[in-house]
PDB file of N, CA and C in Angstrom:
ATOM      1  N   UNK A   1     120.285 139.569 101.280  1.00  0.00           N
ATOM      2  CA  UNK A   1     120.030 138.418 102.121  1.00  0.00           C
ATOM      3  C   UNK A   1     119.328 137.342 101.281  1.00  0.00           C
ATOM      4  N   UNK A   2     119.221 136.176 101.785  1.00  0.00           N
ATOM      5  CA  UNK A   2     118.985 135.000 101.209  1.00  0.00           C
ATOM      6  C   UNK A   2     117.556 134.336 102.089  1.00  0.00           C
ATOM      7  N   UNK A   3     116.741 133.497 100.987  1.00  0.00           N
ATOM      8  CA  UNK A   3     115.706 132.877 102.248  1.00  0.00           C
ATOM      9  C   UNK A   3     116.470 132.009 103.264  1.00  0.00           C
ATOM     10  N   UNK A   4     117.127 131.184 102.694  1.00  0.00           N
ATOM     11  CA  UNK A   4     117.986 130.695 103.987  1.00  0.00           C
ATOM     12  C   UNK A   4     118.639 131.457 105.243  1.00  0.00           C
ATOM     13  N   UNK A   5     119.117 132.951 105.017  1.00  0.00           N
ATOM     14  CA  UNK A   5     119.407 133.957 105.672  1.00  0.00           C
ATOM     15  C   UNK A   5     118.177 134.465 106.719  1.00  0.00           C
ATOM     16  N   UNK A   6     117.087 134.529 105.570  1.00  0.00           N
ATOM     17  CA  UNK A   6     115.855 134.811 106.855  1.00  0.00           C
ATOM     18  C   UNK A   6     115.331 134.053 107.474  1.00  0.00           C
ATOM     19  N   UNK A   7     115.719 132.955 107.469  1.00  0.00           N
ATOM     20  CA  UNK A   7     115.328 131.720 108.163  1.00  0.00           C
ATOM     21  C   UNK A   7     116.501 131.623 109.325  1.00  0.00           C
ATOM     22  N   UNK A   8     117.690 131.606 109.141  1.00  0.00           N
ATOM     23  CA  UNK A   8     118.209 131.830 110.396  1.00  0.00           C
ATOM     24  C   UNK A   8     118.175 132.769 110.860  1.00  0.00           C
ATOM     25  N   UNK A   9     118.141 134.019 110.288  1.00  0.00           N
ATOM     26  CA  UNK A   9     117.955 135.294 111.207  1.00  0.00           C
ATOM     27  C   UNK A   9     116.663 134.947 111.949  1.00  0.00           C
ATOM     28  N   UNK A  10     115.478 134.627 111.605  1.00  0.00           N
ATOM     29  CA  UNK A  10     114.267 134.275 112.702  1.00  0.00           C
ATOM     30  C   UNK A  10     114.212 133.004 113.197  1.00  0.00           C
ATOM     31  N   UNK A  11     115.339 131.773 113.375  1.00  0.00           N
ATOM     32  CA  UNK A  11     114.789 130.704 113.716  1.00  0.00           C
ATOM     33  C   UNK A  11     113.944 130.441 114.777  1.00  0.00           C
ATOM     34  N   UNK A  12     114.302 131.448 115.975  1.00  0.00           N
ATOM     35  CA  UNK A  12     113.338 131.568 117.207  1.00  0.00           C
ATOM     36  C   UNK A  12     111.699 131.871 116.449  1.00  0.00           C
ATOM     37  N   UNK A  13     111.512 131.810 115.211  1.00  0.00           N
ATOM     38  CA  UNK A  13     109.985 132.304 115.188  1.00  0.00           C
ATOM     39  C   UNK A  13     109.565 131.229 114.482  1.00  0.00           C
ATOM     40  N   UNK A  14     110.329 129.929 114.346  1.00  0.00           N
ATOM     41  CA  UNK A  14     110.199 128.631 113.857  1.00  0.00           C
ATOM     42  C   UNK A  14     110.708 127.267 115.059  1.00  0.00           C
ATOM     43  N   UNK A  15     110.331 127.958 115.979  1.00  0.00           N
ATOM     44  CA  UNK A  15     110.792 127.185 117.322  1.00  0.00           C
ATOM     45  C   UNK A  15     110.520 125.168 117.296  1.00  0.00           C
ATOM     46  N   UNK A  16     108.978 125.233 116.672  1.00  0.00           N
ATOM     47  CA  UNK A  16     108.531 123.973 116.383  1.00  0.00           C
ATOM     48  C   UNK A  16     109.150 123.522 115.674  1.00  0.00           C
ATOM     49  N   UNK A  17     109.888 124.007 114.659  1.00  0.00           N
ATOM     50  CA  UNK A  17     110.293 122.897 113.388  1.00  0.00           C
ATOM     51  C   UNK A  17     111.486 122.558 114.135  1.00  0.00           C
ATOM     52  N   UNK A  18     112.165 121.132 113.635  1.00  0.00           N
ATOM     53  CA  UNK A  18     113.734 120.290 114.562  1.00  0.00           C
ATOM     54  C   UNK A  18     114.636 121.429 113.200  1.00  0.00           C
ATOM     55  N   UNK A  19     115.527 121.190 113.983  1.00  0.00           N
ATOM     56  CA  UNK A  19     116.766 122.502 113.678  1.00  0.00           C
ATOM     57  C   UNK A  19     116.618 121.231 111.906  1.00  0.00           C
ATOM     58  N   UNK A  20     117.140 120.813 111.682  1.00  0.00           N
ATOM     59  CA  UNK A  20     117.506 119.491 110.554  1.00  0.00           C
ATOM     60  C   UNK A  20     116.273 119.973 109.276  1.00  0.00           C
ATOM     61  N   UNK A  21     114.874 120.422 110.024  1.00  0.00           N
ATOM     62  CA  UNK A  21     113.780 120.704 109.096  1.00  0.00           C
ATOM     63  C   UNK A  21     113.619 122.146 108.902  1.00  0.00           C
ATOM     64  N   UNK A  22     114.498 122.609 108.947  1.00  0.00           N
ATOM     65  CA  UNK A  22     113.985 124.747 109.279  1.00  0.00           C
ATOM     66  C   UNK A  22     114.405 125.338 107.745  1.00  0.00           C
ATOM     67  N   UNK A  23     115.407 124.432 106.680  1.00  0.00           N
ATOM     68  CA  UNK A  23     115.309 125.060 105.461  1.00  0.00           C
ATOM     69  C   UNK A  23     114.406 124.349 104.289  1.00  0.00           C
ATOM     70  N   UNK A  24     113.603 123.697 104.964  1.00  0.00           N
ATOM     71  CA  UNK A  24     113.269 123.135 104.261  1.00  0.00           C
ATOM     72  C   UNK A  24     111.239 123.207 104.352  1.00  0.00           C
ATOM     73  N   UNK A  25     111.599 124.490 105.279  1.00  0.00           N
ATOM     74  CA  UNK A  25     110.054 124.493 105.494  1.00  0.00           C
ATOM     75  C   UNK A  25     109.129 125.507 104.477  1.00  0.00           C
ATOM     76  N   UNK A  26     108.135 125.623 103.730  1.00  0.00           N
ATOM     77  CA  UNK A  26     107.305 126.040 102.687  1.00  0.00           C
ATOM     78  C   UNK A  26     107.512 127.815 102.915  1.00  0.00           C
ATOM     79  N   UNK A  27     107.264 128.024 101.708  1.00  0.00           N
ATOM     80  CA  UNK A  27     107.153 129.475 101.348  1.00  0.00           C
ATOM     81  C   UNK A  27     105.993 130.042 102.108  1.00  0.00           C
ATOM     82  N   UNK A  28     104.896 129.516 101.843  1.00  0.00           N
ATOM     83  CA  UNK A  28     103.508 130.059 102.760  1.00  0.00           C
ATOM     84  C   UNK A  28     103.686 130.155 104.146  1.00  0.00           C
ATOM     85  N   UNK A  29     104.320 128.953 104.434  1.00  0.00           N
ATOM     86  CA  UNK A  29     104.520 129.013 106.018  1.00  0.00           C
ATOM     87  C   UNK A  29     105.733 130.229 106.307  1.00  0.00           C
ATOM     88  N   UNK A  30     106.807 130.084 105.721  1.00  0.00           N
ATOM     89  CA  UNK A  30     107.866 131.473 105.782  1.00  0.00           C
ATOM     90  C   UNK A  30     107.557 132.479 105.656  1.00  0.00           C
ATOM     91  N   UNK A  31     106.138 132.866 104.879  1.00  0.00           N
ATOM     92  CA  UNK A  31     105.690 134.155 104.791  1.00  0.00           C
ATOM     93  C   UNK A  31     104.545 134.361 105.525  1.00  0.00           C
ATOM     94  N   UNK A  32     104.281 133.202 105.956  1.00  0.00           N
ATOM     95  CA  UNK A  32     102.363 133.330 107.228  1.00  0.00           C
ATOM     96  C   UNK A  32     103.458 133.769 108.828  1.00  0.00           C
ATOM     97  N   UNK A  33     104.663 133.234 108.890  1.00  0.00           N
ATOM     98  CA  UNK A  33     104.829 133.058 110.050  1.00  0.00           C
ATOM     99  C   UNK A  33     105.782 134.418 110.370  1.00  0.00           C
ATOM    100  N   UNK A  34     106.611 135.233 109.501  1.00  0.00           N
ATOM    101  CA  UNK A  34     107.304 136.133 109.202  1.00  0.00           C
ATOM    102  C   UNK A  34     106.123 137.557 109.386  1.00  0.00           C
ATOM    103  N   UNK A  35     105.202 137.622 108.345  1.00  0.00           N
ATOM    104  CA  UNK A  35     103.928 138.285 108.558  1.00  0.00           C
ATOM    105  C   UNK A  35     103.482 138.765 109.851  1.00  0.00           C
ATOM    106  N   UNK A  36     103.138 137.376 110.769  1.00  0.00           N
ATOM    107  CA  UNK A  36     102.444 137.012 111.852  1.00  0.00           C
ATOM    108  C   UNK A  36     102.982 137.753 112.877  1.00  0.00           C
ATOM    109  N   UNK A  37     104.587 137.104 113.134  1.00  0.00           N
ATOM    110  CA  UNK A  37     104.998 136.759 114.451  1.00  0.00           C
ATOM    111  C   UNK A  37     106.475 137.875 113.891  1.00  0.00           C
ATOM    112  N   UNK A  38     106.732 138.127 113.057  1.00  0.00           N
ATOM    113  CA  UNK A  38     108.299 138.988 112.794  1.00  0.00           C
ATOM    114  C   UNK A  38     107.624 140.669 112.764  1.00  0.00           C
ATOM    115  N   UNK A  39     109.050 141.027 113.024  1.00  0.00           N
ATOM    116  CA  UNK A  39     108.931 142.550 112.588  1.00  0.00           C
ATOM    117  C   UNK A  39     108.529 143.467 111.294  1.00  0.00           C
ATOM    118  N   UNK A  40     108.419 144.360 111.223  1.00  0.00           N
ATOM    119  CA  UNK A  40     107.870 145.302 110.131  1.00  0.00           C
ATOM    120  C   UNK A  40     109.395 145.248 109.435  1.00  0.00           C
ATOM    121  N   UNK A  41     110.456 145.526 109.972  1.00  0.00           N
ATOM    122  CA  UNK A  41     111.830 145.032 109.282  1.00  0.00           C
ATOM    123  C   UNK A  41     112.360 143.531 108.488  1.00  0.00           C
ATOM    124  N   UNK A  42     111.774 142.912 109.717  1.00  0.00           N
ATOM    125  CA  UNK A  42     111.683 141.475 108.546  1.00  0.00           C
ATOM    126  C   UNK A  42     110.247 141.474 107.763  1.00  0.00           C
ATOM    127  N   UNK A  43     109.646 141.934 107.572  1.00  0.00           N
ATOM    128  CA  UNK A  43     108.436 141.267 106.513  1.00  0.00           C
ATOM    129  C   UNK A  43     109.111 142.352 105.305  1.00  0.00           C
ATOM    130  N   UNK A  44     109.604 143.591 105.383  1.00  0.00           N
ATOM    131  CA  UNK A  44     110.208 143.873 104.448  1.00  0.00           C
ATOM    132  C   UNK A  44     111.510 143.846 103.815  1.00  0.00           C
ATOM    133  N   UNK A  45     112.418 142.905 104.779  1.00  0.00           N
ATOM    134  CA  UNK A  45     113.740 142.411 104.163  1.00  0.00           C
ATOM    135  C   UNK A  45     113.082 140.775 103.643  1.00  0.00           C
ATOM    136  N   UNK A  46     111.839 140.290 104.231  1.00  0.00           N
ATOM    137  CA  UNK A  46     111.418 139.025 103.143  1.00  0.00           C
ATOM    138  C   UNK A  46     110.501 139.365 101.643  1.00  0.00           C
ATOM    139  N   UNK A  47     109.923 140.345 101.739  1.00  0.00           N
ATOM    140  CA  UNK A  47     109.549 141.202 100.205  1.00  0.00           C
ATOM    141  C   UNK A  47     110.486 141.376  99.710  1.00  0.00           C
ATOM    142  N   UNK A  48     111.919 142.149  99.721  1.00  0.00           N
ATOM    143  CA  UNK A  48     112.737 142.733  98.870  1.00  0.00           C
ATOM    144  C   UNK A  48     113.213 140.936  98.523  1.00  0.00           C
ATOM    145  N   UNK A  49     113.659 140.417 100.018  1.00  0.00           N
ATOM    146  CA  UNK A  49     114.506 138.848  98.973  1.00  0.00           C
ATOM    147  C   UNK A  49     113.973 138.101  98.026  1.00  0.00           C
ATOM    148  N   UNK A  50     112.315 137.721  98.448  1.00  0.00           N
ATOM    149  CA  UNK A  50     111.862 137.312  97.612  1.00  0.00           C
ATOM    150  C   UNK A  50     110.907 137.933  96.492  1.00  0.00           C
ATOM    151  N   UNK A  51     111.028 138.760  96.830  1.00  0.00           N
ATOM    152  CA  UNK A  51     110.378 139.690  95.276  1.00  0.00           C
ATOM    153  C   UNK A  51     108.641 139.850  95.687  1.00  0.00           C
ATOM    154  N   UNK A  52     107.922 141.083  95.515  1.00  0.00           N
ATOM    155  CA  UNK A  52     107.007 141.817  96.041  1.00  0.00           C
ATOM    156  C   UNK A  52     106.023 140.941  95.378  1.00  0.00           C
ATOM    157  N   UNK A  53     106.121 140.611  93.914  1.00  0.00           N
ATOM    158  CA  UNK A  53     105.050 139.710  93.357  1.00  0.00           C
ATOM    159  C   UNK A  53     104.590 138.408  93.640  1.00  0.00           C
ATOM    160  N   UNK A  54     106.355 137.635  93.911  1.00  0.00           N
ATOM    161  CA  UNK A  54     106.127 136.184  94.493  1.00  0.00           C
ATOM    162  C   UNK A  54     105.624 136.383  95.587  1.00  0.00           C
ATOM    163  N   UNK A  55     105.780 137.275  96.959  1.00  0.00           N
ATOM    164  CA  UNK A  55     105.221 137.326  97.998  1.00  0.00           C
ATOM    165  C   UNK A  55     103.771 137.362  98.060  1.00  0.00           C
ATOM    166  N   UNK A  56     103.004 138.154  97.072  1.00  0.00           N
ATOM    167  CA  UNK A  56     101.607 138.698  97.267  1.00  0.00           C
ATOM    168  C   UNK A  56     100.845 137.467  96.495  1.00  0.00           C
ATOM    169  N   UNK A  57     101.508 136.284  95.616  1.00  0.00           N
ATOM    170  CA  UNK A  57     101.312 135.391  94.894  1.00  0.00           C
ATOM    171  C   UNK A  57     101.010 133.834  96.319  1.00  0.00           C
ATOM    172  N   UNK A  58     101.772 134.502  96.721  1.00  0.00           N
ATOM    173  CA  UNK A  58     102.002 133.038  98.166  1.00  0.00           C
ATOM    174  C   UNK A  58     100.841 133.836  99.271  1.00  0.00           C
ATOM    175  N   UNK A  59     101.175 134.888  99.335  1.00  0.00           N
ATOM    176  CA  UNK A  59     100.301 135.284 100.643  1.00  0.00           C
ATOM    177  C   UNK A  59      98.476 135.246  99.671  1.00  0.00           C
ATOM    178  N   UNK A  60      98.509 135.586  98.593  1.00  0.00           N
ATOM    179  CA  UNK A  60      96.619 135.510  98.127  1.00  0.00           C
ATOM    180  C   UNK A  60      95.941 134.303  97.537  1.00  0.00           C
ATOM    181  N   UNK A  61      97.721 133.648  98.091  1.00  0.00           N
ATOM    182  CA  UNK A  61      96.823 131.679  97.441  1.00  0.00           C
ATOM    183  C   UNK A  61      96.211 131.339  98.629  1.00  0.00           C
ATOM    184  N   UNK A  62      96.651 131.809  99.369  1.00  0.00           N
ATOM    185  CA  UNK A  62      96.259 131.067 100.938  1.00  0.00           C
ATOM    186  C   UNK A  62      94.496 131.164 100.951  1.00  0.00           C
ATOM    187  N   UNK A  63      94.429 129.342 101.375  1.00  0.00           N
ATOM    188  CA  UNK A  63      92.623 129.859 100.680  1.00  0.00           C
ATOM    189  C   UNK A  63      92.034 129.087 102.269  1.00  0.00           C
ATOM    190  N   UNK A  64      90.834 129.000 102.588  1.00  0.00           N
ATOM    191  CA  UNK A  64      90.271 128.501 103.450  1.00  0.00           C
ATOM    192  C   UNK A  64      90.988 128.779 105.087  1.00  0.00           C
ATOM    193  N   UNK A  65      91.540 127.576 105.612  1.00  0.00           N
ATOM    194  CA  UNK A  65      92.363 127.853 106.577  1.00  0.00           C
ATOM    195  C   UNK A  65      93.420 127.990 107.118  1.00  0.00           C
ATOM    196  N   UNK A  66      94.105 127.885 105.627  1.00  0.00           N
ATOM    197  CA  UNK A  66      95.269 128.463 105.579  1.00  0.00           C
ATOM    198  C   UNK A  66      95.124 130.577 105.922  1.00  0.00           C
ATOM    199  N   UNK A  67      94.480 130.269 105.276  1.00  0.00           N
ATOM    200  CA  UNK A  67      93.673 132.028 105.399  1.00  0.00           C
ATOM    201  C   UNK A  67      93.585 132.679 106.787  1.00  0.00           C
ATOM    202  N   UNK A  68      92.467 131.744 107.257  1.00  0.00           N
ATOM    203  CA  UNK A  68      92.587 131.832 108.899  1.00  0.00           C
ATOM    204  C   UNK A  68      93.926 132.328 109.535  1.00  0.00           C
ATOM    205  N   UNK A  69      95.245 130.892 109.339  1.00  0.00           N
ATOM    206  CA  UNK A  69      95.806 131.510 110.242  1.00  0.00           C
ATOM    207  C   UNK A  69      96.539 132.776 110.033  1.00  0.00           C
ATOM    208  N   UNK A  70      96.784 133.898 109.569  1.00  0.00           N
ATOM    209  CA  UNK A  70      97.152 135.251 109.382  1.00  0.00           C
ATOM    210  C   UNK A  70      96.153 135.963 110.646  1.00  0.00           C
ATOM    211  N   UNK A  71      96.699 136.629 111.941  1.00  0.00           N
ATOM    212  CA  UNK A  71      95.541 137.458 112.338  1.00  0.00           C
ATOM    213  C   UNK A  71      95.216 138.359 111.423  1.00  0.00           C
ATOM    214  N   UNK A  72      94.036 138.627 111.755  1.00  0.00           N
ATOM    215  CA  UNK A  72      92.991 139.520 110.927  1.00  0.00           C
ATOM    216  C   UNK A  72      93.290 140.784 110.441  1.00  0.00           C
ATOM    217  N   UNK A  73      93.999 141.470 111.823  1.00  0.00           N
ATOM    218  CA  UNK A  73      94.784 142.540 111.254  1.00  0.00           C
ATOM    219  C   UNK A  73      95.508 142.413 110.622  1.00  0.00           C
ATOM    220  N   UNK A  74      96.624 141.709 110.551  1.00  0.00           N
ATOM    221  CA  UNK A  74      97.913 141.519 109.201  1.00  0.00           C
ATOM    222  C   UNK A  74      97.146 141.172 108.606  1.00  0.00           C
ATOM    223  N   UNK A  75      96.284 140.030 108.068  1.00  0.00           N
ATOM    224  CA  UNK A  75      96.000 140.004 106.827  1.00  0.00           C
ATOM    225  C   UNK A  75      95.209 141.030 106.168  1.00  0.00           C
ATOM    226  N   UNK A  76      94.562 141.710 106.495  1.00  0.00           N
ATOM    227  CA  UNK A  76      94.148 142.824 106.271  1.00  0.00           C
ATOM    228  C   UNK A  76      95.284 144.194 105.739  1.00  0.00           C
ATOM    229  N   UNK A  77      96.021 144.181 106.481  1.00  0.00           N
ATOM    230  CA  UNK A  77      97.015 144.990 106.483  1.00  0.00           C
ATOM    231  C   UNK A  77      97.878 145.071 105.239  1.00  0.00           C
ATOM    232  N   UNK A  78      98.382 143.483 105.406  1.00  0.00           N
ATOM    233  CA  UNK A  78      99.133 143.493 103.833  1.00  0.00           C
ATOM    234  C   UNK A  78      98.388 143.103 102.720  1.00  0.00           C
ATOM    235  N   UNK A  79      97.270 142.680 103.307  1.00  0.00           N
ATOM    236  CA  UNK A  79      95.988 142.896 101.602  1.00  0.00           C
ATOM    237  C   UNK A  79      96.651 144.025 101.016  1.00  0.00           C
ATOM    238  N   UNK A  80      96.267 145.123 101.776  1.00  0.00           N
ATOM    239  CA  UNK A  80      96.223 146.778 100.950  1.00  0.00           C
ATOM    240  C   UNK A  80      97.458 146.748 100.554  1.00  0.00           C
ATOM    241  N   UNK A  81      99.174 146.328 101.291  1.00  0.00           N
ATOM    242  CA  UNK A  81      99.671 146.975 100.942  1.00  0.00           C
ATOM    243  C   UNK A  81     100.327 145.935  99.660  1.00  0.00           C
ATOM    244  N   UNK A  82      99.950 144.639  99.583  1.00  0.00           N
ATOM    245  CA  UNK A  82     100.646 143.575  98.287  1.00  0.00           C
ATOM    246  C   UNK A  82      99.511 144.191  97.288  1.00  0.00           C
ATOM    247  N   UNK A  83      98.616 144.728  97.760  1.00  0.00           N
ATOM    248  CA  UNK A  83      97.738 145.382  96.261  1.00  0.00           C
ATOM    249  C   UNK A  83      98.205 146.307  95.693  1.00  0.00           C
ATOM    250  N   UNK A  84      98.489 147.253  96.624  1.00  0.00           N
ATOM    251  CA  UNK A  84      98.945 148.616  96.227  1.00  0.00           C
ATOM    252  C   UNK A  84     100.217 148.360  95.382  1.00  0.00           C
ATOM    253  N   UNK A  85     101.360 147.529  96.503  1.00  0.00           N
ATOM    254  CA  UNK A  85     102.695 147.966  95.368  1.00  0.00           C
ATOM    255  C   UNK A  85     103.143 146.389  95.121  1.00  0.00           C
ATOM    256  N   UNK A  86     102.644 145.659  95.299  1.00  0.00           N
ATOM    257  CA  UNK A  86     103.168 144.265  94.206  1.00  0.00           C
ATOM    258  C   UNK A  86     102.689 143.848  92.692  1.00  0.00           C
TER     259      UNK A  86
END
């Protein structure tokens, strides 16, 4: 699959963005909102597409309130697991 692929496979989880802006929306946000609001199946068909390192690279830049928005549990959650195997 392709990021463009996981972007239409979840567009319902990008409801806000106008259909015209949905490939064109940021990596952080594709991976805060995938994380957040997608399945344990999509957060790991968006690791394998985009690669375990770039993912844990986008998800541990997130600084201040970008940070914030991850609930506490996911971010917590995939702390351990982008430590463990990215």
């Amino acid at each position: 699959m392709t990021r463009s692929g996981i972007i239409e496979k979840n567009k319902n989880l990008f409801w806000y963005t106008p259909e015209s802006q949905k490939q064109k929306i940021s990596d952080s946000l594709l991976v805060e909102t995938i994380f957040n609001e997608g399945t344990l199946d999509d957060c790991r068909e968006l690791i394998t597409t985009l690669g375990g390192k770039y993912i844990a690279k986008v998800f541990f830049s997130a600084k201040d309130r970008q940070k914030a928005n991850y609930y506490p549990e996911i971010y917590h959650f995939f702390s351990l697991v982008l430590q463990k195997y990215a």
